[in-house]
PDB file of N, CA and C in Angstrom:
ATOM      1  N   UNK A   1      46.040  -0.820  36.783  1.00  0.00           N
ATOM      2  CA  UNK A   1      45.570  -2.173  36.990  1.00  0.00           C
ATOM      3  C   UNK A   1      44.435  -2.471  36.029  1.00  0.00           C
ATOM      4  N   UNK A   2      44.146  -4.043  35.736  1.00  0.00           N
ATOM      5  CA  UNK A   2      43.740  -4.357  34.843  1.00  0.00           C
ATOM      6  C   UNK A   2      42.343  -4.890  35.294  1.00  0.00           C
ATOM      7  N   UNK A   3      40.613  -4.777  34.707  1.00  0.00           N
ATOM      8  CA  UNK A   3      39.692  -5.301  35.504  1.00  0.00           C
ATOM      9  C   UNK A   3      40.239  -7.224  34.677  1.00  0.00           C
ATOM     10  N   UNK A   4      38.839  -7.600  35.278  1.00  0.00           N
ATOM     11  CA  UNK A   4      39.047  -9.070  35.178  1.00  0.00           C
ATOM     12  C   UNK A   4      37.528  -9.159  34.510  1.00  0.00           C
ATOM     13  N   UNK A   5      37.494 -10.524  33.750  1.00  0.00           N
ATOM     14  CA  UNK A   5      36.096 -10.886  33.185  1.00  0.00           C
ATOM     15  C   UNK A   5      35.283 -11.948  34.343  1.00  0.00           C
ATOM     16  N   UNK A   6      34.322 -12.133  34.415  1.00  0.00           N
ATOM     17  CA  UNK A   6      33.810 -13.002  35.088  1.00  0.00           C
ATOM     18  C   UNK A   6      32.621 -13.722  34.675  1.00  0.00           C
ATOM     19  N   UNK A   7      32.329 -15.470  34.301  1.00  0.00           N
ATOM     20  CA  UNK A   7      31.119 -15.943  34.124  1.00  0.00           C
ATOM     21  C   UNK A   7      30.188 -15.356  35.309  1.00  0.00           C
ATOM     22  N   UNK A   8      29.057 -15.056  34.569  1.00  0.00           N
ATOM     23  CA  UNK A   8      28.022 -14.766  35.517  1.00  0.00           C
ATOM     24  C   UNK A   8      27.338 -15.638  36.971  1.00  0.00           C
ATOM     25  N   UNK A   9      27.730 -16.914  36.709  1.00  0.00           N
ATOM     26  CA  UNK A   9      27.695 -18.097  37.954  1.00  0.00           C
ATOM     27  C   UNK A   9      28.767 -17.479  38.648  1.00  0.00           C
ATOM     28  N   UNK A  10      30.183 -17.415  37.957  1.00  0.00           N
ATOM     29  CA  UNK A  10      31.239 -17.428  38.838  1.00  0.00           C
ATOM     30  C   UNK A  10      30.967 -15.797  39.658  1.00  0.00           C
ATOM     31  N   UNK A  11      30.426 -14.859  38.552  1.00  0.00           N
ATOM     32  CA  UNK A  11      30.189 -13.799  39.722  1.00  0.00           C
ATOM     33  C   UNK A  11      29.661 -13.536  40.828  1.00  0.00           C
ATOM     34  N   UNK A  12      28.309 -14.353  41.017  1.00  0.00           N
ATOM     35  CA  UNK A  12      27.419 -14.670  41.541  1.00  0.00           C
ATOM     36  C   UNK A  12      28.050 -15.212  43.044  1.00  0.00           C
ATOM     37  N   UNK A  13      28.565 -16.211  42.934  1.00  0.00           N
ATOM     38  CA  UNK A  13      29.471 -17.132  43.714  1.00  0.00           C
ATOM     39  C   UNK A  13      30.408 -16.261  44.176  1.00  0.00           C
ATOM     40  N   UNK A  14      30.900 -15.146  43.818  1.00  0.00           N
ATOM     41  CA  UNK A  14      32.621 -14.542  44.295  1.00  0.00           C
ATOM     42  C   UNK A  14      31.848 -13.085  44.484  1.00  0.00           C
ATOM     43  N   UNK A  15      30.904 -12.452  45.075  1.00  0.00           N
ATOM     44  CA  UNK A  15      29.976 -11.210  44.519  1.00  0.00           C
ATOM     45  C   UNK A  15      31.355 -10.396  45.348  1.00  0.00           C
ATOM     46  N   UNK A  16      31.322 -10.504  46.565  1.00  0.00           N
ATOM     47  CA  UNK A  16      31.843  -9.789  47.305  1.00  0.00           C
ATOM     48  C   UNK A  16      33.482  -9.494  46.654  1.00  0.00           C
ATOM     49  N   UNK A  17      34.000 -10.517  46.435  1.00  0.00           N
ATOM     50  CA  UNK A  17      35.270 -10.451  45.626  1.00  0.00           C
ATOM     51  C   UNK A  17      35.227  -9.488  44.383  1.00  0.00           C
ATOM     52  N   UNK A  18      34.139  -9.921  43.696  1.00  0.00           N
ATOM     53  CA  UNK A  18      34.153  -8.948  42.068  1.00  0.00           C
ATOM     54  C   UNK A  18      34.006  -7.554  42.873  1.00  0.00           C
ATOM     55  N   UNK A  19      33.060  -7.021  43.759  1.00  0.00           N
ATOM     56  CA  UNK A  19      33.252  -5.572  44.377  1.00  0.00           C
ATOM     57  C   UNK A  19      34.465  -5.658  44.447  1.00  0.00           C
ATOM     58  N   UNK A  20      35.159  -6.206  45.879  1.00  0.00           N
ATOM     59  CA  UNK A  20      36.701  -5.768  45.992  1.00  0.00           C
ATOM     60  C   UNK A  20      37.527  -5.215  44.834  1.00  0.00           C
ATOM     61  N   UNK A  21      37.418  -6.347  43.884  1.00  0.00           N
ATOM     62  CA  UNK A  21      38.310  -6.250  42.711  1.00  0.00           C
ATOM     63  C   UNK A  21      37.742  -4.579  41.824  1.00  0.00           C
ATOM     64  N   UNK A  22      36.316  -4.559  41.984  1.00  0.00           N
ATOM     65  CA  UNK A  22      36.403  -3.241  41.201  1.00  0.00           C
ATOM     66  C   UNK A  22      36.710  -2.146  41.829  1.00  0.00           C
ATOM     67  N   UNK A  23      37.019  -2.199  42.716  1.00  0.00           N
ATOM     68  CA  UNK A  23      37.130  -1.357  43.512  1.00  0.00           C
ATOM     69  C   UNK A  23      38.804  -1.099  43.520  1.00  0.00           C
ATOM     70  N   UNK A  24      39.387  -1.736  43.768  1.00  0.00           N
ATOM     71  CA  UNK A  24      41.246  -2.091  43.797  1.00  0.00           C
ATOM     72  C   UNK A  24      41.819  -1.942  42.307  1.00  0.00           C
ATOM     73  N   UNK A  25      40.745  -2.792  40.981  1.00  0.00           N
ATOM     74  CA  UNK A  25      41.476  -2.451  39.907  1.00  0.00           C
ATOM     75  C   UNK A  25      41.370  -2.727  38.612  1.00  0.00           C
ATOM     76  N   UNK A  26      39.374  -1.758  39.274  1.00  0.00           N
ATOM     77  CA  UNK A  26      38.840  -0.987  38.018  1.00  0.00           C
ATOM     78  C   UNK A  26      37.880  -1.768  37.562  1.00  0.00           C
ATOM     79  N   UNK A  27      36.919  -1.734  36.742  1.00  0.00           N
ATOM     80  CA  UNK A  27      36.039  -2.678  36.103  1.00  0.00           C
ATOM     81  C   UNK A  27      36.317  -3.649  35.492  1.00  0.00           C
ATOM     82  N   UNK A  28      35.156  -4.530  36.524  1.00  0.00           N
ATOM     83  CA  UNK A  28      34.645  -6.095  36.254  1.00  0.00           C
ATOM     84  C   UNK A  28      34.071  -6.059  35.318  1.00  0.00           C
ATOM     85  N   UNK A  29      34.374  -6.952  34.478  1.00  0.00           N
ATOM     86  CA  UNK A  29      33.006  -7.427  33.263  1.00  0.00           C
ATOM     87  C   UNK A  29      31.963  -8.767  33.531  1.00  0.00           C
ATOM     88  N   UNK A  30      31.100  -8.884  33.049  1.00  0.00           N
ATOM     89  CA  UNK A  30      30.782  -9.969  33.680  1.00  0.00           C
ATOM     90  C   UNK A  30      30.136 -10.390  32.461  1.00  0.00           C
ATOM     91  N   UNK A  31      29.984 -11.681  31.930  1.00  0.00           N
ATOM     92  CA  UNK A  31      29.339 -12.427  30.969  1.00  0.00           C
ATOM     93  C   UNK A  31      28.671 -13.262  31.229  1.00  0.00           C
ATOM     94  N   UNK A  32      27.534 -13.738  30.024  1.00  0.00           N
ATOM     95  CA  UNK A  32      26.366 -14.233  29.877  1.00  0.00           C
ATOM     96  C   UNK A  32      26.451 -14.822  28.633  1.00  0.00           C
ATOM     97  N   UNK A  33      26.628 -16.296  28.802  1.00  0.00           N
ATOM     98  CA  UNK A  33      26.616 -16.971  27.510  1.00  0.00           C
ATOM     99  C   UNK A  33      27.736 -16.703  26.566  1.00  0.00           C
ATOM    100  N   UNK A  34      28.925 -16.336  27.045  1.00  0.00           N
ATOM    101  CA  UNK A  34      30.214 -15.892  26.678  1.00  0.00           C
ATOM    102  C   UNK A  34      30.228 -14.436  25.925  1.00  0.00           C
ATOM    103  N   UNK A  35      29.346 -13.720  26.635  1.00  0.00           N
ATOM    104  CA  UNK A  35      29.379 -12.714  26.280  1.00  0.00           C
ATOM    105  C   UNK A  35      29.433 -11.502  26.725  1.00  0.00           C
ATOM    106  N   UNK A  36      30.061 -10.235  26.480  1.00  0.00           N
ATOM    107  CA  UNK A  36      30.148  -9.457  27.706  1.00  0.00           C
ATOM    108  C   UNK A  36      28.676  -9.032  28.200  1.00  0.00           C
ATOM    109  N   UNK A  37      28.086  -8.605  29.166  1.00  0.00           N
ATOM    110  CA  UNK A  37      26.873  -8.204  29.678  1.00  0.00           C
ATOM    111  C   UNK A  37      26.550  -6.856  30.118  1.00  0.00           C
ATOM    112  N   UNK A  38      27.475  -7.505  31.393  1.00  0.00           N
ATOM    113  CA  UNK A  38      27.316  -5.788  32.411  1.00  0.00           C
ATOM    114  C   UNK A  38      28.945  -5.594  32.777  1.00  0.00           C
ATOM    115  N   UNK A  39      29.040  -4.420  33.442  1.00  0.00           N
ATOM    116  CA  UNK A  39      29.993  -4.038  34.047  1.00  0.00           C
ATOM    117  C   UNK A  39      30.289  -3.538  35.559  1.00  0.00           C
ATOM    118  N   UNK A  40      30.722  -4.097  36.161  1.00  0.00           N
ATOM    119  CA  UNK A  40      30.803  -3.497  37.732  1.00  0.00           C
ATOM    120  C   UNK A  40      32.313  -2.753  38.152  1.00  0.00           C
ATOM    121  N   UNK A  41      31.113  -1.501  38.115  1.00  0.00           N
ATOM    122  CA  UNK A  41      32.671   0.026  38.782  1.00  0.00           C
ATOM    123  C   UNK A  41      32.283   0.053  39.646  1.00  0.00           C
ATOM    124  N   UNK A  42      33.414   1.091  40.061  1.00  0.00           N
ATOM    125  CA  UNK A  42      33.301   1.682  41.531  1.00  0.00           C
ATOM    126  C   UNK A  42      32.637   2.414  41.160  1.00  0.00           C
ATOM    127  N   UNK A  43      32.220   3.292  42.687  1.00  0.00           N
ATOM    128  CA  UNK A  43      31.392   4.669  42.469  1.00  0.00           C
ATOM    129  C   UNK A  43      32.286   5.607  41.809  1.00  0.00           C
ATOM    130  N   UNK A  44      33.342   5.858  42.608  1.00  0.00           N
ATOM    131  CA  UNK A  44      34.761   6.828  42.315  1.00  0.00           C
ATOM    132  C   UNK A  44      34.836   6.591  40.570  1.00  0.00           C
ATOM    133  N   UNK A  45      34.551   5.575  39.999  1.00  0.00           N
ATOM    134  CA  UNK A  45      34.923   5.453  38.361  1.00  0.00           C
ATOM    135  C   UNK A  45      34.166   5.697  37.961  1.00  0.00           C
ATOM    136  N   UNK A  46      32.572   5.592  38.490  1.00  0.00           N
ATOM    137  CA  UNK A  46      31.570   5.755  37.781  1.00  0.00           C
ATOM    138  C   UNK A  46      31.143   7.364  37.794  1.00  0.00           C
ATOM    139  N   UNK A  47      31.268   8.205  38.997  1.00  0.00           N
ATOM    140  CA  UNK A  47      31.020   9.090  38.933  1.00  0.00           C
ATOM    141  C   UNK A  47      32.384  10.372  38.113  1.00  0.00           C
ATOM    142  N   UNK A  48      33.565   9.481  38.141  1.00  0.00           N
ATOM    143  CA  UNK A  48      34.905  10.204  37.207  1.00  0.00           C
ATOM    144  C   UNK A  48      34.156  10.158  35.639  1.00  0.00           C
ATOM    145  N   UNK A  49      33.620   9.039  35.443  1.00  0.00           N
ATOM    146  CA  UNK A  49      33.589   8.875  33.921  1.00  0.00           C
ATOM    147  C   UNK A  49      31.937  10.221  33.327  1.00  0.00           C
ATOM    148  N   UNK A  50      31.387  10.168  34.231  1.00  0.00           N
ATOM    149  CA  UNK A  50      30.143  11.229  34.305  1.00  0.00           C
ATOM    150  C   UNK A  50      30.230  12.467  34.488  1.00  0.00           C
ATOM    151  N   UNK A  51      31.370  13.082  34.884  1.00  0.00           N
ATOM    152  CA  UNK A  51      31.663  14.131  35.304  1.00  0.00           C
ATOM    153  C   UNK A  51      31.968  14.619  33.837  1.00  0.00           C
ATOM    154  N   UNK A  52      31.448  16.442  33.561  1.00  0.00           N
ATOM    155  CA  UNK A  52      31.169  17.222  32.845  1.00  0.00           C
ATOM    156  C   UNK A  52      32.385  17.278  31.980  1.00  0.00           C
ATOM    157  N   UNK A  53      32.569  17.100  30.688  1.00  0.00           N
ATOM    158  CA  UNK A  53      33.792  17.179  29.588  1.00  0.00           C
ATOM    159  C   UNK A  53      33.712  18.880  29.215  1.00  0.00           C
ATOM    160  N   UNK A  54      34.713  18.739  29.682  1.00  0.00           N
ATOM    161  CA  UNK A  54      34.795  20.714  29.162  1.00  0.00           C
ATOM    162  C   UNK A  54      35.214  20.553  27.492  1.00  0.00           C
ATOM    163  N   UNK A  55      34.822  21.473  26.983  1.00  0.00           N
ATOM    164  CA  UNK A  55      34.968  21.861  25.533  1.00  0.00           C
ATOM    165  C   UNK A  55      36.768  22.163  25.302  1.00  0.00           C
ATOM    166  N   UNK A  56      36.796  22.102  23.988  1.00  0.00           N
ATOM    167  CA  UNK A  56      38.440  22.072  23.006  1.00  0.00           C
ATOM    168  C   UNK A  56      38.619  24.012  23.458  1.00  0.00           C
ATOM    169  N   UNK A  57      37.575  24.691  23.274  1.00  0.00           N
ATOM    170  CA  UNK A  57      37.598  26.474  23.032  1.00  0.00           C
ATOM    171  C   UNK A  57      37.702  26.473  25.306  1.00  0.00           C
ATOM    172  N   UNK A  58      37.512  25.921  26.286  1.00  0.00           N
ATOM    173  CA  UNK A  58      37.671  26.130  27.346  1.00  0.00           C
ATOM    174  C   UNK A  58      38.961  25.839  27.849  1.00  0.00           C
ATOM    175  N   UNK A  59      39.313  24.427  26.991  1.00  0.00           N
ATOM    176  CA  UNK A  59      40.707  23.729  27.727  1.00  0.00           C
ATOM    177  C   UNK A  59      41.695  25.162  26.935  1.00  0.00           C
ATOM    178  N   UNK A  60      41.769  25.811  25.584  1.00  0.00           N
ATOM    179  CA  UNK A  60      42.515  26.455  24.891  1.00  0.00           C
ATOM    180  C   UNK A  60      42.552  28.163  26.006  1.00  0.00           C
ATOM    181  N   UNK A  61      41.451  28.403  26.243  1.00  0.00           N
ATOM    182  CA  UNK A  61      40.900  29.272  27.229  1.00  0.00           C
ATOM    183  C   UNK A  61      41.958  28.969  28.156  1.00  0.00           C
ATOM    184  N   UNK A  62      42.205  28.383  28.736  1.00  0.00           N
ATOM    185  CA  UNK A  62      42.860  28.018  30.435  1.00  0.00           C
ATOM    186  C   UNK A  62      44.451  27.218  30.031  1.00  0.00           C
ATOM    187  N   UNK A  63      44.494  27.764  29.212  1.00  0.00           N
ATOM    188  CA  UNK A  63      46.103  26.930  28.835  1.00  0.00           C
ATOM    189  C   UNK A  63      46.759  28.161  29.128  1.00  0.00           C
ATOM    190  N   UNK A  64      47.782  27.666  30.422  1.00  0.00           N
ATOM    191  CA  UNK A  64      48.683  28.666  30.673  1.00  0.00           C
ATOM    192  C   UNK A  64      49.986  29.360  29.829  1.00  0.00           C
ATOM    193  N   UNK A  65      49.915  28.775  29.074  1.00  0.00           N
ATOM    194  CA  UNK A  65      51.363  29.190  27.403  1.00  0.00           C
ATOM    195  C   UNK A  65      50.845  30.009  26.526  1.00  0.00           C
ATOM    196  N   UNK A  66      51.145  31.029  26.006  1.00  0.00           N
ATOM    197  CA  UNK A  66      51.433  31.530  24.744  1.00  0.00           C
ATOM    198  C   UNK A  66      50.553  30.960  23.721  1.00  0.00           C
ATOM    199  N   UNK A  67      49.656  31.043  23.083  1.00  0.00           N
ATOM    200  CA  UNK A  67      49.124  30.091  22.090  1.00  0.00           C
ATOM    201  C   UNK A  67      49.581  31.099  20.659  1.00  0.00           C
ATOM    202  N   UNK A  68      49.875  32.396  20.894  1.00  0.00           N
ATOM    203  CA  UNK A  68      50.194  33.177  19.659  1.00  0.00           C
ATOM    204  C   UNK A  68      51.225  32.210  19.012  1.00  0.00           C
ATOM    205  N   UNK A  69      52.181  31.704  19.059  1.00  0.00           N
ATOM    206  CA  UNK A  69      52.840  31.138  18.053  1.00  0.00           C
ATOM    207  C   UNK A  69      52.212  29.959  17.598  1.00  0.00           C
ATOM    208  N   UNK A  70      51.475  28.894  18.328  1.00  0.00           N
ATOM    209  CA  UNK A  70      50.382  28.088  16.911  1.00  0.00           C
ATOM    210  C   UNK A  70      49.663  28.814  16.373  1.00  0.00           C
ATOM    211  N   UNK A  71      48.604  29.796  16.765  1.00  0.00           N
ATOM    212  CA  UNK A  71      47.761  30.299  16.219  1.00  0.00           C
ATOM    213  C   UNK A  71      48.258  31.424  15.018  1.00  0.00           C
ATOM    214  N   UNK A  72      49.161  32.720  15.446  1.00  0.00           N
ATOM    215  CA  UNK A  72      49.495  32.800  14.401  1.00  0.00           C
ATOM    216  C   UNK A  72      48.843  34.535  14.482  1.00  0.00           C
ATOM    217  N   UNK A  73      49.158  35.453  14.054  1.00  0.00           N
ATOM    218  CA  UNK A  73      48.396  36.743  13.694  1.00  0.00           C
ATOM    219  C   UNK A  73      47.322  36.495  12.590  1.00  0.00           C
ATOM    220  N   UNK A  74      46.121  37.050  13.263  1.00  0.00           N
ATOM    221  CA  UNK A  74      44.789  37.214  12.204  1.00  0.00           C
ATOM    222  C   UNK A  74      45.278  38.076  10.754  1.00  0.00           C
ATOM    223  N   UNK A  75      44.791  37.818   9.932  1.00  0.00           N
ATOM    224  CA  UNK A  75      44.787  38.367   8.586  1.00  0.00           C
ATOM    225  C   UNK A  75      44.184  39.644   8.943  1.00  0.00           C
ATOM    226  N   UNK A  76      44.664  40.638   8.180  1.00  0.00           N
ATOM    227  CA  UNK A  76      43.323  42.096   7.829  1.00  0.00           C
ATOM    228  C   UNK A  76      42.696  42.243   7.157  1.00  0.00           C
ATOM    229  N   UNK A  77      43.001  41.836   6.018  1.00  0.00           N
ATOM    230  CA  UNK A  77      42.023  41.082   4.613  1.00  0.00           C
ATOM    231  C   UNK A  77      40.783  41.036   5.333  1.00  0.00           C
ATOM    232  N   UNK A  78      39.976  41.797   3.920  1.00  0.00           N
ATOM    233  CA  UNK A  78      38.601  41.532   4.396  1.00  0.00           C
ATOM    234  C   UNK A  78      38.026  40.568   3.984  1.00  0.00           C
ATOM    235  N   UNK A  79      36.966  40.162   3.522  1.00  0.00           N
ATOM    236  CA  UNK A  79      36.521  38.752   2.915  1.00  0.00           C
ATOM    237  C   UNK A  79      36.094  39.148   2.100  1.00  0.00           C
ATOM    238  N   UNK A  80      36.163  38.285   1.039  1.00  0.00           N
ATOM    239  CA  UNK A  80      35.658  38.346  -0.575  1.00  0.00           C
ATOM    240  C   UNK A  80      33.942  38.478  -0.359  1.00  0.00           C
ATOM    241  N   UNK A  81      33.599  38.791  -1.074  1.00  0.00           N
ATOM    242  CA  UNK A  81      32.309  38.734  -1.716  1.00  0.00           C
ATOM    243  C   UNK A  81      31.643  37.818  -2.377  1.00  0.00           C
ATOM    244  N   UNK A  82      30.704  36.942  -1.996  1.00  0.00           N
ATOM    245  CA  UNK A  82      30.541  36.149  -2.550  1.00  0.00           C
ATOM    246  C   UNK A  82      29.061  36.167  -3.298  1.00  0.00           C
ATOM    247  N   UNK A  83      28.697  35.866  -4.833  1.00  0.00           N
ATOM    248  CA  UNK A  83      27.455  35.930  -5.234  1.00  0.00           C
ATOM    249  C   UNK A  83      26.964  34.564  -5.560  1.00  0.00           C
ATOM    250  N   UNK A  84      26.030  34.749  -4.931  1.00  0.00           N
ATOM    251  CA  UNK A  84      25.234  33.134  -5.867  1.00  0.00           C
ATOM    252  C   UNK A  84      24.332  33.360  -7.024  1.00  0.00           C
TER     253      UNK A  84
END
């Protein structure tokens, strides 16, 4: 579901409605001088969107498949030497 925009009078006027609505389907925007302003979430969205982003090396960690065939066997090669 899609949020909805709202003039800031008209929010004002419909308050209880703009909750409902963020609540049922997702963030309200609300404008000021035709412009976006603020935003009204739910708690449930607000606290989903805050919640801790695990790292690319944790999600690869916890992937239940095989990753040897993207990844590939390490080289034995040692590394060059490099002088500056």
């Amino acid at each position: 579901m899609k949020g909805r925009t709202w003039q800031l009078q008209e929010a004002k006027n419909h308050f209880s409605e703009v909750v409902e609505q963020a609540v049922k389907c997702g963030a309200q925007t609300v404008t000021k001088h035709g412009k976006p302003t603020v935003m009204i979430v739910s708690v449930a969205d607000f606290e989903k969107s805050m919640a801790p982003k695990k790292s690319l090396f944790a999600a690869i960690r916890e992937c239940p498949a095989s990753l040897s065939q993207l990844i590939g066997d390490r080289s034995a090669d040692q590394a060059r030497d490099l002088r500056f």
